[in-house]
PDB file of N, CA and C in Angstrom:
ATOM      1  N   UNK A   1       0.819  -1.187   0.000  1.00  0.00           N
ATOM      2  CA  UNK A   1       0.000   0.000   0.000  1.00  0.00           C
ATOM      3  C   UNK A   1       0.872   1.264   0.000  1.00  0.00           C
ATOM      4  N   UNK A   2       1.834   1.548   0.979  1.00  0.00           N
ATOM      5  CA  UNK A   2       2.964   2.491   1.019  1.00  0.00           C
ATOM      6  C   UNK A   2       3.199   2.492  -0.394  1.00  0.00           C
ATOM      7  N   UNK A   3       4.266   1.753  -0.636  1.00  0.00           N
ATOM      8  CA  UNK A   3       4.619   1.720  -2.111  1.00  0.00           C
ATOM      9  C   UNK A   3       3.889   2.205  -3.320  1.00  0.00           C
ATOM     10  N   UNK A   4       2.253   1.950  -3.338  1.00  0.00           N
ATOM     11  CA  UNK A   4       1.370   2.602  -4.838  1.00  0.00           C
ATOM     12  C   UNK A   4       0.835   3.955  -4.560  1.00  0.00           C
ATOM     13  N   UNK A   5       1.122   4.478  -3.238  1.00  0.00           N
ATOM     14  CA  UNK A   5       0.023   5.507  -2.732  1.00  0.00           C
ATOM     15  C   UNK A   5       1.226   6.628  -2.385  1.00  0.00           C
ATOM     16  N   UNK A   6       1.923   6.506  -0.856  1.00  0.00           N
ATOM     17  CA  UNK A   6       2.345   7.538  -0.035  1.00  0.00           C
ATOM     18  C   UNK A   6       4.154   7.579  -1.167  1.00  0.00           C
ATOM     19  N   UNK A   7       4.546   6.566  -1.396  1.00  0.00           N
ATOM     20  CA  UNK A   7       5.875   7.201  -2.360  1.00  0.00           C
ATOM     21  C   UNK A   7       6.138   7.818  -3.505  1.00  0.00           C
ATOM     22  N   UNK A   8       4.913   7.689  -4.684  1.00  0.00           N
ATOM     23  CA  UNK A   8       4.655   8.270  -5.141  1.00  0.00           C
ATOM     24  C   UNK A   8       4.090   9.998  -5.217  1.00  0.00           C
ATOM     25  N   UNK A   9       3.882  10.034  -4.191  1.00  0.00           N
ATOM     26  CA  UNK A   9       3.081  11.320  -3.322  1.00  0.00           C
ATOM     27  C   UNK A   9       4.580  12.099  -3.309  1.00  0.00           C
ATOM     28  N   UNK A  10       5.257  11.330  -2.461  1.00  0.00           N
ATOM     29  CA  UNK A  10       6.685  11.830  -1.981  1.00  0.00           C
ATOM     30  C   UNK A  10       7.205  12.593  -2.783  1.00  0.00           C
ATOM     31  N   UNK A  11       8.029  11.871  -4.528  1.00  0.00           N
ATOM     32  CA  UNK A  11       8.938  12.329  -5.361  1.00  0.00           C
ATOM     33  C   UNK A  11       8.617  13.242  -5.550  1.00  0.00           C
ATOM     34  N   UNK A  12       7.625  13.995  -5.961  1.00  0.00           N
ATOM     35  CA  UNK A  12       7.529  15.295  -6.777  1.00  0.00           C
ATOM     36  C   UNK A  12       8.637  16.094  -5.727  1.00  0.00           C
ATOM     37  N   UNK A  13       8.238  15.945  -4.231  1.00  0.00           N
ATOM     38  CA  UNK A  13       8.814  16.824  -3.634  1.00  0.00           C
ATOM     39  C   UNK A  13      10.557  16.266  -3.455  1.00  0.00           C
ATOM     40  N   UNK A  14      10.584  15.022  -3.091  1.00  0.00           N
ATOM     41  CA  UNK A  14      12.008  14.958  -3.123  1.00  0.00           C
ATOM     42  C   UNK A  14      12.992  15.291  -4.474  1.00  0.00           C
ATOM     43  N   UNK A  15      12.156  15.253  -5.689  1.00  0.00           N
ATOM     44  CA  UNK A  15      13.040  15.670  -6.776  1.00  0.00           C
ATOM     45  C   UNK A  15      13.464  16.847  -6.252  1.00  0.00           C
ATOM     46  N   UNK A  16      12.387  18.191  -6.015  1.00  0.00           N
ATOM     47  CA  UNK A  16      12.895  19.216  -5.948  1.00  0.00           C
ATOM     48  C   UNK A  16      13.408  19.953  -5.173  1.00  0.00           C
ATOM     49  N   UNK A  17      13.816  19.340  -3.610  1.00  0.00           N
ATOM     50  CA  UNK A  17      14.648  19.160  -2.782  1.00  0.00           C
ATOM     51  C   UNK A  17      15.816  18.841  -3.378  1.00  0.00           C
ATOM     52  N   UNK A  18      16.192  17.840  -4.370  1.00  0.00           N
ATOM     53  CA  UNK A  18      17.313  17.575  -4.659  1.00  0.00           C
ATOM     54  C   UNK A  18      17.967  18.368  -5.726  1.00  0.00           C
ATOM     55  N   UNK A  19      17.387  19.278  -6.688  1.00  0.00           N
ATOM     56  CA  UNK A  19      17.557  19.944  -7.562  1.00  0.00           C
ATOM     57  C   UNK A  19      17.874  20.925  -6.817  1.00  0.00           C
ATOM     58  N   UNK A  20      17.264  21.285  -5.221  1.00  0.00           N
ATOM     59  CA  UNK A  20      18.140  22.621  -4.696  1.00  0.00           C
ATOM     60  C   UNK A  20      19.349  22.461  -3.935  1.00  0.00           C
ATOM     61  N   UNK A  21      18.790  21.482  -3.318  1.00  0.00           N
ATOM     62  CA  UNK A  21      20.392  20.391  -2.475  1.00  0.00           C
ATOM     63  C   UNK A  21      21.266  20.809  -3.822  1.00  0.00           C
ATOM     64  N   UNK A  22      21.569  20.565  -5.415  1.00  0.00           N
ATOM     65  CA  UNK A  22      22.867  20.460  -5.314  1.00  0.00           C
ATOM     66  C   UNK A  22      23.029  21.551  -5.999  1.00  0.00           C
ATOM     67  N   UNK A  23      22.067  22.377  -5.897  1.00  0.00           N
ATOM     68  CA  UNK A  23      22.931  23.752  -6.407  1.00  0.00           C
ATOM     69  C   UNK A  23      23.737  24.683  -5.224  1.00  0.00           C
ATOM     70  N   UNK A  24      24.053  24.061  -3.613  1.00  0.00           N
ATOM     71  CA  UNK A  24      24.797  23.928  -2.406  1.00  0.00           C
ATOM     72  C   UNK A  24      26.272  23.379  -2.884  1.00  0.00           C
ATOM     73  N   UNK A  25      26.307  22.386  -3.725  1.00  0.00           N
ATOM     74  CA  UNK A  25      27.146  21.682  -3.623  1.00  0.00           C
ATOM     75  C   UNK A  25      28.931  22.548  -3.575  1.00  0.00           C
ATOM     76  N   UNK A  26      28.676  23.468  -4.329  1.00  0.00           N
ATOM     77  CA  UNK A  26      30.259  24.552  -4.598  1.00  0.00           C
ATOM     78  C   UNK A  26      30.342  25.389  -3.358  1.00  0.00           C
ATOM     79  N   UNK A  27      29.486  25.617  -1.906  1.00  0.00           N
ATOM     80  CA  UNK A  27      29.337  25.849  -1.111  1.00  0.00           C
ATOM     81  C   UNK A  27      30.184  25.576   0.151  1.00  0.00           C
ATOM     82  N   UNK A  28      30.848  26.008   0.784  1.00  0.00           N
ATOM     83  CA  UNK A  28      31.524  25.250   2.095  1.00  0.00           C
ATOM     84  C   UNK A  28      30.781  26.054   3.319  1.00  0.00           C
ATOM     85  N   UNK A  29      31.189  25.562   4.428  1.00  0.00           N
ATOM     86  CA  UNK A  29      31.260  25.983   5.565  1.00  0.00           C
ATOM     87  C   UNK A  29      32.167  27.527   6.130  1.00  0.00           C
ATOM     88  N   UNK A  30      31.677  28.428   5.728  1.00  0.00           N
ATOM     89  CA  UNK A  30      32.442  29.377   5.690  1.00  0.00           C
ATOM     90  C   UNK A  30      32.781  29.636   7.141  1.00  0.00           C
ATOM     91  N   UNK A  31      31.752  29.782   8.162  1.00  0.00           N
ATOM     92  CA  UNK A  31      32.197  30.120   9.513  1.00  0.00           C
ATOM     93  C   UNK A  31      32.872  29.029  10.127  1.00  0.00           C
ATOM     94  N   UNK A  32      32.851  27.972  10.117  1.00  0.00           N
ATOM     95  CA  UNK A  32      33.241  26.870  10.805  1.00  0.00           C
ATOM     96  C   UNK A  32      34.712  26.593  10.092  1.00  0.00           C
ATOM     97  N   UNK A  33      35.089  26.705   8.432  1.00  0.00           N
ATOM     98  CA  UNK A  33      35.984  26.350   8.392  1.00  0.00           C
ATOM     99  C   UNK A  33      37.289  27.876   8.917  1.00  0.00           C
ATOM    100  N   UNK A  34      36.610  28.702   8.642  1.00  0.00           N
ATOM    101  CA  UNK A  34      37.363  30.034   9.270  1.00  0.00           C
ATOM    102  C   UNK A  34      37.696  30.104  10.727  1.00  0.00           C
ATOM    103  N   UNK A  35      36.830  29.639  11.517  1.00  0.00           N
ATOM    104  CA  UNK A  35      36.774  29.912  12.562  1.00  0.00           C
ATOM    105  C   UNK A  35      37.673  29.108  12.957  1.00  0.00           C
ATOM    106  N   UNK A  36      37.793  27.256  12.731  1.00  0.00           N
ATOM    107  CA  UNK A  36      39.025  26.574  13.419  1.00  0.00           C
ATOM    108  C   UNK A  36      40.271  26.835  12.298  1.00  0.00           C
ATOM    109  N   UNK A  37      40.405  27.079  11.015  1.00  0.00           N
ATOM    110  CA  UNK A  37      42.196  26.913  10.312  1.00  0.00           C
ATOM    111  C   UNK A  37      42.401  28.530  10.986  1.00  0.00           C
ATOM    112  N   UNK A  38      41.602  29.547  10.683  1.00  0.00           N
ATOM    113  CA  UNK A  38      41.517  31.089  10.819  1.00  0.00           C
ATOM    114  C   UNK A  38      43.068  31.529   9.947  1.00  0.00           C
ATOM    115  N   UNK A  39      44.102  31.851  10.439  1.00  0.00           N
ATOM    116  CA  UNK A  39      45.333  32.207   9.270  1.00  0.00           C
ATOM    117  C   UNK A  39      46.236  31.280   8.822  1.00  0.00           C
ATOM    118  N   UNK A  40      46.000  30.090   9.757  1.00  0.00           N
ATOM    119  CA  UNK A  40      47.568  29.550   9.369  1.00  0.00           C
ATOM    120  C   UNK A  40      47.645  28.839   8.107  1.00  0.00           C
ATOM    121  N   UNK A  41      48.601  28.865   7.520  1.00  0.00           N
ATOM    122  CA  UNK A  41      48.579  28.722   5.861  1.00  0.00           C
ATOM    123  C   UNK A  41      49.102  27.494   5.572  1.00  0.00           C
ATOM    124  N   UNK A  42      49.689  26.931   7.068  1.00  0.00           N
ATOM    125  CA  UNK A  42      50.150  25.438   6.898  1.00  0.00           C
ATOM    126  C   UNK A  42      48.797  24.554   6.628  1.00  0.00           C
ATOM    127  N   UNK A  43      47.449  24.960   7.105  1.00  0.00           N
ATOM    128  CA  UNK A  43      46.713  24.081   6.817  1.00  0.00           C
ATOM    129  C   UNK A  43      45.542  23.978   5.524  1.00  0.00           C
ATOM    130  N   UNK A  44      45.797  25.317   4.815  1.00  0.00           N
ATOM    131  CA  UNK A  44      45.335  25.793   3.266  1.00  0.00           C
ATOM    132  C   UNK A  44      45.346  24.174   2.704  1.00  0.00           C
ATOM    133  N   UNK A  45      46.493  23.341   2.735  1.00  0.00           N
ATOM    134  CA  UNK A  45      46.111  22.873   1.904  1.00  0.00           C
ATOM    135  C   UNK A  45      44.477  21.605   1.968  1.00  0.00           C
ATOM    136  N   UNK A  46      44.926  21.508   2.945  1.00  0.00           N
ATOM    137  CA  UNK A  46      44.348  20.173   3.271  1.00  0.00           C
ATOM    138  C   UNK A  46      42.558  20.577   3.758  1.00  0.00           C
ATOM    139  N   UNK A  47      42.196  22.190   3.953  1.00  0.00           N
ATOM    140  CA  UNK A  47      41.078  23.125   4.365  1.00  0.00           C
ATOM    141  C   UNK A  47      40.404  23.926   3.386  1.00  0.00           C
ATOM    142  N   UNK A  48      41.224  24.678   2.017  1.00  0.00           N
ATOM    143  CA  UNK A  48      40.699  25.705   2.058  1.00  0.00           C
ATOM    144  C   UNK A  48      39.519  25.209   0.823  1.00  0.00           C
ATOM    145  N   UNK A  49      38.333  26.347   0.737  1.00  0.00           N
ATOM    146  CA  UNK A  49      37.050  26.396   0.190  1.00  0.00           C
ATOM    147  C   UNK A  49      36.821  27.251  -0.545  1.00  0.00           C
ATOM    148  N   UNK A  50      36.196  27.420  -1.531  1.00  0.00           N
ATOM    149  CA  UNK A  50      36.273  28.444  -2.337  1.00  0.00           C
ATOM    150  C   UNK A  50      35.846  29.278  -1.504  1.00  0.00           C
ATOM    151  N   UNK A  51      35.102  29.350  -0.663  1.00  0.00           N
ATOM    152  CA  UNK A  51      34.396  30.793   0.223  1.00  0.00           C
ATOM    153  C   UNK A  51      35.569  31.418   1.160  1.00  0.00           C
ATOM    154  N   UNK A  52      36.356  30.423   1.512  1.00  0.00           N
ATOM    155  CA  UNK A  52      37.383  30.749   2.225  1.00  0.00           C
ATOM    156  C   UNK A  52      38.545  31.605   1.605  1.00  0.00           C
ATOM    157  N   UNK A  53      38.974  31.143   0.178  1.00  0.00           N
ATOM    158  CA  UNK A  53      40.128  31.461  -0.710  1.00  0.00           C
ATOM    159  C   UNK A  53      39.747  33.101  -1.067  1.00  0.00           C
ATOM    160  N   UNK A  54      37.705  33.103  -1.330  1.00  0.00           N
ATOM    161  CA  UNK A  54      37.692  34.495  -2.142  1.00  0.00           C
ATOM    162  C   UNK A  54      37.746  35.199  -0.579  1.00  0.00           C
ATOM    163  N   UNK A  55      37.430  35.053   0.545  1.00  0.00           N
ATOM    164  CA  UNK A  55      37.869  35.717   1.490  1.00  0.00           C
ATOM    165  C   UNK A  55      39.472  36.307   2.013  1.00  0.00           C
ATOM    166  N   UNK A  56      40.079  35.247   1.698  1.00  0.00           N
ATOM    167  CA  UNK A  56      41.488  35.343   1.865  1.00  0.00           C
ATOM    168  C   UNK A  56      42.212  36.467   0.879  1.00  0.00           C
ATOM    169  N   UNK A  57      41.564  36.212  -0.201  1.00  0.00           N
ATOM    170  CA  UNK A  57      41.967  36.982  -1.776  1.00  0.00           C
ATOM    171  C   UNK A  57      41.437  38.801  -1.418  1.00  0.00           C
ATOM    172  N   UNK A  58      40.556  38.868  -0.704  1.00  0.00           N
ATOM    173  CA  UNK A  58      39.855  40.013  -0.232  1.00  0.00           C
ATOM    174  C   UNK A  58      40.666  40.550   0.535  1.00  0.00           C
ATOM    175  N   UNK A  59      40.948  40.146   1.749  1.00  0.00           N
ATOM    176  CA  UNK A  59      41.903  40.604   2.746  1.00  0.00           C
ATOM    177  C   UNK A  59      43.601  40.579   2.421  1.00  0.00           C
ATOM    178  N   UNK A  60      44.169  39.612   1.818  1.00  0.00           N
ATOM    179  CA  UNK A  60      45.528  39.720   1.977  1.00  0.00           C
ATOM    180  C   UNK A  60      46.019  40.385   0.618  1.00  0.00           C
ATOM    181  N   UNK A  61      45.136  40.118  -0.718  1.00  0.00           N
ATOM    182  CA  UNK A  61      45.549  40.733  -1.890  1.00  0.00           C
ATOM    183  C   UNK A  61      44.942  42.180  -2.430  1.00  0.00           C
ATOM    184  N   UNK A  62      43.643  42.004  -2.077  1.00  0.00           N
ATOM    185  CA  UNK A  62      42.787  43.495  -1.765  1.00  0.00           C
ATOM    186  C   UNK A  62      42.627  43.135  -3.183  1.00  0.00           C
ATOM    187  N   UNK A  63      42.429  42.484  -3.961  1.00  0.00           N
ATOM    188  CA  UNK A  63      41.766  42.401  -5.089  1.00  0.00           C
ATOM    189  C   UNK A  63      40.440  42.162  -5.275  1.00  0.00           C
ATOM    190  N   UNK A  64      39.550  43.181  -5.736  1.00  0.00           N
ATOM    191  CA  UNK A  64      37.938  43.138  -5.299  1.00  0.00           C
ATOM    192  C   UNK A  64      37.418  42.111  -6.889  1.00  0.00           C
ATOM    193  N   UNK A  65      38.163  42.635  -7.924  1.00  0.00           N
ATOM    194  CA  UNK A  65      37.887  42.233  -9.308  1.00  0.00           C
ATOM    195  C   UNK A  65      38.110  40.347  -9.009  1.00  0.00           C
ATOM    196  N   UNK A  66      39.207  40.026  -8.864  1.00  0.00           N
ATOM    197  CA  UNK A  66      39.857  38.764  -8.597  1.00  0.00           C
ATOM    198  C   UNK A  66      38.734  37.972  -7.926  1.00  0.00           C
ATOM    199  N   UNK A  67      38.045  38.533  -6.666  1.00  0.00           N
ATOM    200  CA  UNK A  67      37.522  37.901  -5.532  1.00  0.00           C
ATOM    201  C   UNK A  67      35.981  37.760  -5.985  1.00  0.00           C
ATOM    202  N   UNK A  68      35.725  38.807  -7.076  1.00  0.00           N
ATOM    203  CA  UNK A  68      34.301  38.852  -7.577  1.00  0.00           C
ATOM    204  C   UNK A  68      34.258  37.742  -8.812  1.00  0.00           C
ATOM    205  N   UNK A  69      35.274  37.559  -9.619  1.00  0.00           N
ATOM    206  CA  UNK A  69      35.241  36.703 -10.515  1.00  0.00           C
ATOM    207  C   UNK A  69      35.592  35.083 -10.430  1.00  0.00           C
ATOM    208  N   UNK A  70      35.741  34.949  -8.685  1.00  0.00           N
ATOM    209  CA  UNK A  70      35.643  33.517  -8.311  1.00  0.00           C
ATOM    210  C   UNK A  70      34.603  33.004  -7.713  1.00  0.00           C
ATOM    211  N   UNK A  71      34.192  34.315  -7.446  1.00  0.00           N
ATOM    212  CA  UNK A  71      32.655  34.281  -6.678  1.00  0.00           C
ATOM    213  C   UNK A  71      31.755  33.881  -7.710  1.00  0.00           C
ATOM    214  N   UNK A  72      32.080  34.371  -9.195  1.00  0.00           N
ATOM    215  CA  UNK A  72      30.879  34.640 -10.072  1.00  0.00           C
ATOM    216  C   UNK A  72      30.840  33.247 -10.735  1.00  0.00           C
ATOM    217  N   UNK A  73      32.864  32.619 -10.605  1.00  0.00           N
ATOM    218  CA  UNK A  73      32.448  30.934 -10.971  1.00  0.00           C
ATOM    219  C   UNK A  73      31.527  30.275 -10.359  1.00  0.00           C
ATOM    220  N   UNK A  74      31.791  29.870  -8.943  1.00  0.00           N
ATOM    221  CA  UNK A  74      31.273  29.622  -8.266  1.00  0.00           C
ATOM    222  C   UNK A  74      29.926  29.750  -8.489  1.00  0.00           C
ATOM    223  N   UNK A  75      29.212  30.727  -8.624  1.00  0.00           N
ATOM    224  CA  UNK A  75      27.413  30.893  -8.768  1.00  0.00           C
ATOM    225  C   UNK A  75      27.277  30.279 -10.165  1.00  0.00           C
ATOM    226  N   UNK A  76      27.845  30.162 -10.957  1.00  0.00           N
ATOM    227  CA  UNK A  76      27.622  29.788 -12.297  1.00  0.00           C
ATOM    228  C   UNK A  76      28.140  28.679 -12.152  1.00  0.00           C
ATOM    229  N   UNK A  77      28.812  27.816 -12.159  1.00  0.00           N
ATOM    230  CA  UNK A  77      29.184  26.086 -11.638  1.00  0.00           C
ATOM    231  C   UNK A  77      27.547  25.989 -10.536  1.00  0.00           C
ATOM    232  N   UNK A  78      27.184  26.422  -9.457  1.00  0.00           N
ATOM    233  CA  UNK A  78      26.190  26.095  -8.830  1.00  0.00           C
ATOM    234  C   UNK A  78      24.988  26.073  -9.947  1.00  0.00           C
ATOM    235  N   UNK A  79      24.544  26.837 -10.881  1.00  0.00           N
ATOM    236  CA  UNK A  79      23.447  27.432 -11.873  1.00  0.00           C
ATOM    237  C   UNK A  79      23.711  26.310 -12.999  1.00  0.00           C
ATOM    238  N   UNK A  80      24.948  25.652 -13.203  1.00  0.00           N
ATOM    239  CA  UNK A  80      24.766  24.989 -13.901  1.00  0.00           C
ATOM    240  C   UNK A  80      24.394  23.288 -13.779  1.00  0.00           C
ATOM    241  N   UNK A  81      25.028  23.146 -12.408  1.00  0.00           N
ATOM    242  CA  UNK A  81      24.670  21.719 -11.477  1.00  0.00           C
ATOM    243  C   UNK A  81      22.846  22.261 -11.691  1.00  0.00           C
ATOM    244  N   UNK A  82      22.075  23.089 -11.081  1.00  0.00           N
ATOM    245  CA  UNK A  82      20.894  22.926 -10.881  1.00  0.00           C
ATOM    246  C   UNK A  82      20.045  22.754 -12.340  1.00  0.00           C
ATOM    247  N   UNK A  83      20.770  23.483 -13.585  1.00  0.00           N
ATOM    248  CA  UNK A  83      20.242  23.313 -14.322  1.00  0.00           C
ATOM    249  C   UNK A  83      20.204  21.670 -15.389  1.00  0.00           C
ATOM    250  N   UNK A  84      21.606  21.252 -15.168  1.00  0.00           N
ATOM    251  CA  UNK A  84      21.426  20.114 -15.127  1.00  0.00           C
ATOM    252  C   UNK A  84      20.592  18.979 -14.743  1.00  0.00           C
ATOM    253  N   UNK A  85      20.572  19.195 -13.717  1.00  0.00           N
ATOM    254  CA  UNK A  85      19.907  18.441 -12.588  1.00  0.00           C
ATOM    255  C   UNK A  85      18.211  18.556 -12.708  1.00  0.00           C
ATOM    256  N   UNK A  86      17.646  19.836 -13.025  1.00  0.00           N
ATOM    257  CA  UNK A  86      16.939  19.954 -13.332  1.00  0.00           C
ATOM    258  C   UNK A  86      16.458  19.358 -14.779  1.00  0.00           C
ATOM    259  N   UNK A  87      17.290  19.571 -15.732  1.00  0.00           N
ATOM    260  CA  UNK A  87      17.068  18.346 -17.199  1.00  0.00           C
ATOM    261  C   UNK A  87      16.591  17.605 -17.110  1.00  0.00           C
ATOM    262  N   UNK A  88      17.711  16.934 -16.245  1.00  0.00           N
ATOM    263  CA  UNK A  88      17.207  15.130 -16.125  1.00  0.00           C
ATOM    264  C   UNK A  88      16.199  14.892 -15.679  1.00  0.00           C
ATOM    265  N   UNK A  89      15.788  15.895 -14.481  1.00  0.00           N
ATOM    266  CA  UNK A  89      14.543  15.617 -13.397  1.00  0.00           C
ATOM    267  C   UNK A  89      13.410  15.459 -14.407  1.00  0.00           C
ATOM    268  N   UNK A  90      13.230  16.529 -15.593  1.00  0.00           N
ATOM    269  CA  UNK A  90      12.241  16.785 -16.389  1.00  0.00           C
ATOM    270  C   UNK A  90      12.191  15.268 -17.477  1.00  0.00           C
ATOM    271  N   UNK A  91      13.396  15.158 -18.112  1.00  0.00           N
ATOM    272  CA  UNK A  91      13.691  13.553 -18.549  1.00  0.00           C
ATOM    273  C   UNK A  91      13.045  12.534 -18.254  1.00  0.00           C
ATOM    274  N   UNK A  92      13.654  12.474 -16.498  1.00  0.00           N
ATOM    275  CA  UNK A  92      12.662  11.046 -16.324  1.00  0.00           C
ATOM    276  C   UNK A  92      11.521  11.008 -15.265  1.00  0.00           C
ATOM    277  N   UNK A  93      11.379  12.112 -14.831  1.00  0.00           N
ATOM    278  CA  UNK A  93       9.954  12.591 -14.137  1.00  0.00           C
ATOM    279  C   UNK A  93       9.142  13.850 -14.437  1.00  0.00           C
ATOM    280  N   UNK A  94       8.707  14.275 -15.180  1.00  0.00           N
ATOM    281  CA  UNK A  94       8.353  15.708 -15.745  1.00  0.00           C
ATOM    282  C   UNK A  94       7.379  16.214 -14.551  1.00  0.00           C
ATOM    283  N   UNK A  95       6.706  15.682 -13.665  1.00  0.00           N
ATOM    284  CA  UNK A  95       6.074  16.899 -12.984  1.00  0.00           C
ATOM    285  C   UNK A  95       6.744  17.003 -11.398  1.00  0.00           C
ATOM    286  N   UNK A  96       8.160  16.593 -11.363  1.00  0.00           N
ATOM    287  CA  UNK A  96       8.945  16.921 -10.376  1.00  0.00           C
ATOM    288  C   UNK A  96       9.968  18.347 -11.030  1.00  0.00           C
ATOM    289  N   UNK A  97      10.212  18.938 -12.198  1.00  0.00           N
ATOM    290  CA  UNK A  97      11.225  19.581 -12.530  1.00  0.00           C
ATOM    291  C   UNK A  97      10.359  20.978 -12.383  1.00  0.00           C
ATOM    292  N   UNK A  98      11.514  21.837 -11.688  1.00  0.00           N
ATOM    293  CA  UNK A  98      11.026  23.345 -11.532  1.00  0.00           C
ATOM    294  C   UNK A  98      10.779  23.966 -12.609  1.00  0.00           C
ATOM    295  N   UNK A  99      11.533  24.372 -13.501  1.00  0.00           N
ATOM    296  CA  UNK A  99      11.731  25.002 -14.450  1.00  0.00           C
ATOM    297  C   UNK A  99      11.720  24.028 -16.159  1.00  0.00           C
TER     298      UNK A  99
END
């Protein structure tokens, strides 16, 4: 009964939960990873995030152009995961896809 009735019910919404889930994905933890590496540069490698790097790029290089055009990857790599994601959704479920 579950199975023909209440999961079906479900997907529409979990598709589009997941179509926003991964437009997160280029996203880090900005306070948390700042807050425990904070300057030391010994641990860049193994820590840093893009949110972290265009922060770093802000403060130590003062480059606003630099810091805006990693930012702007970033939103556009995210825009393109969702739009993807969104394709397929429409592909193989059409009344789960947003757009």
């Amino acid at each position: 009964m579950c199975r023909y009735i209440t999961l079906p019910m479900l997907l529409p919404t979990v598709v589009m939960l997941t179509i926003m889930a991964v437009g997160k994905v280029f996203y880090g933890d900005f306070g948390m990873i700042y807050a425990i590496v904070g300057d030391n540069g010994v641990l860049y490698d193994a820590t840093d995030v893009i949110d972290t790097y265009v922060f770093r790029t802000m403060r130590t290089i003062g480059s606003p152009s630099q810091a805006m055009a990693i930012s702007l990857f970033q939103a556009c790599m995210g825009f393109l995961c969702v739009w993807g994601t969104n394709y397929l959704a429409k592909k193989k479920f059409s009344e789960g896809a947003l757009f």
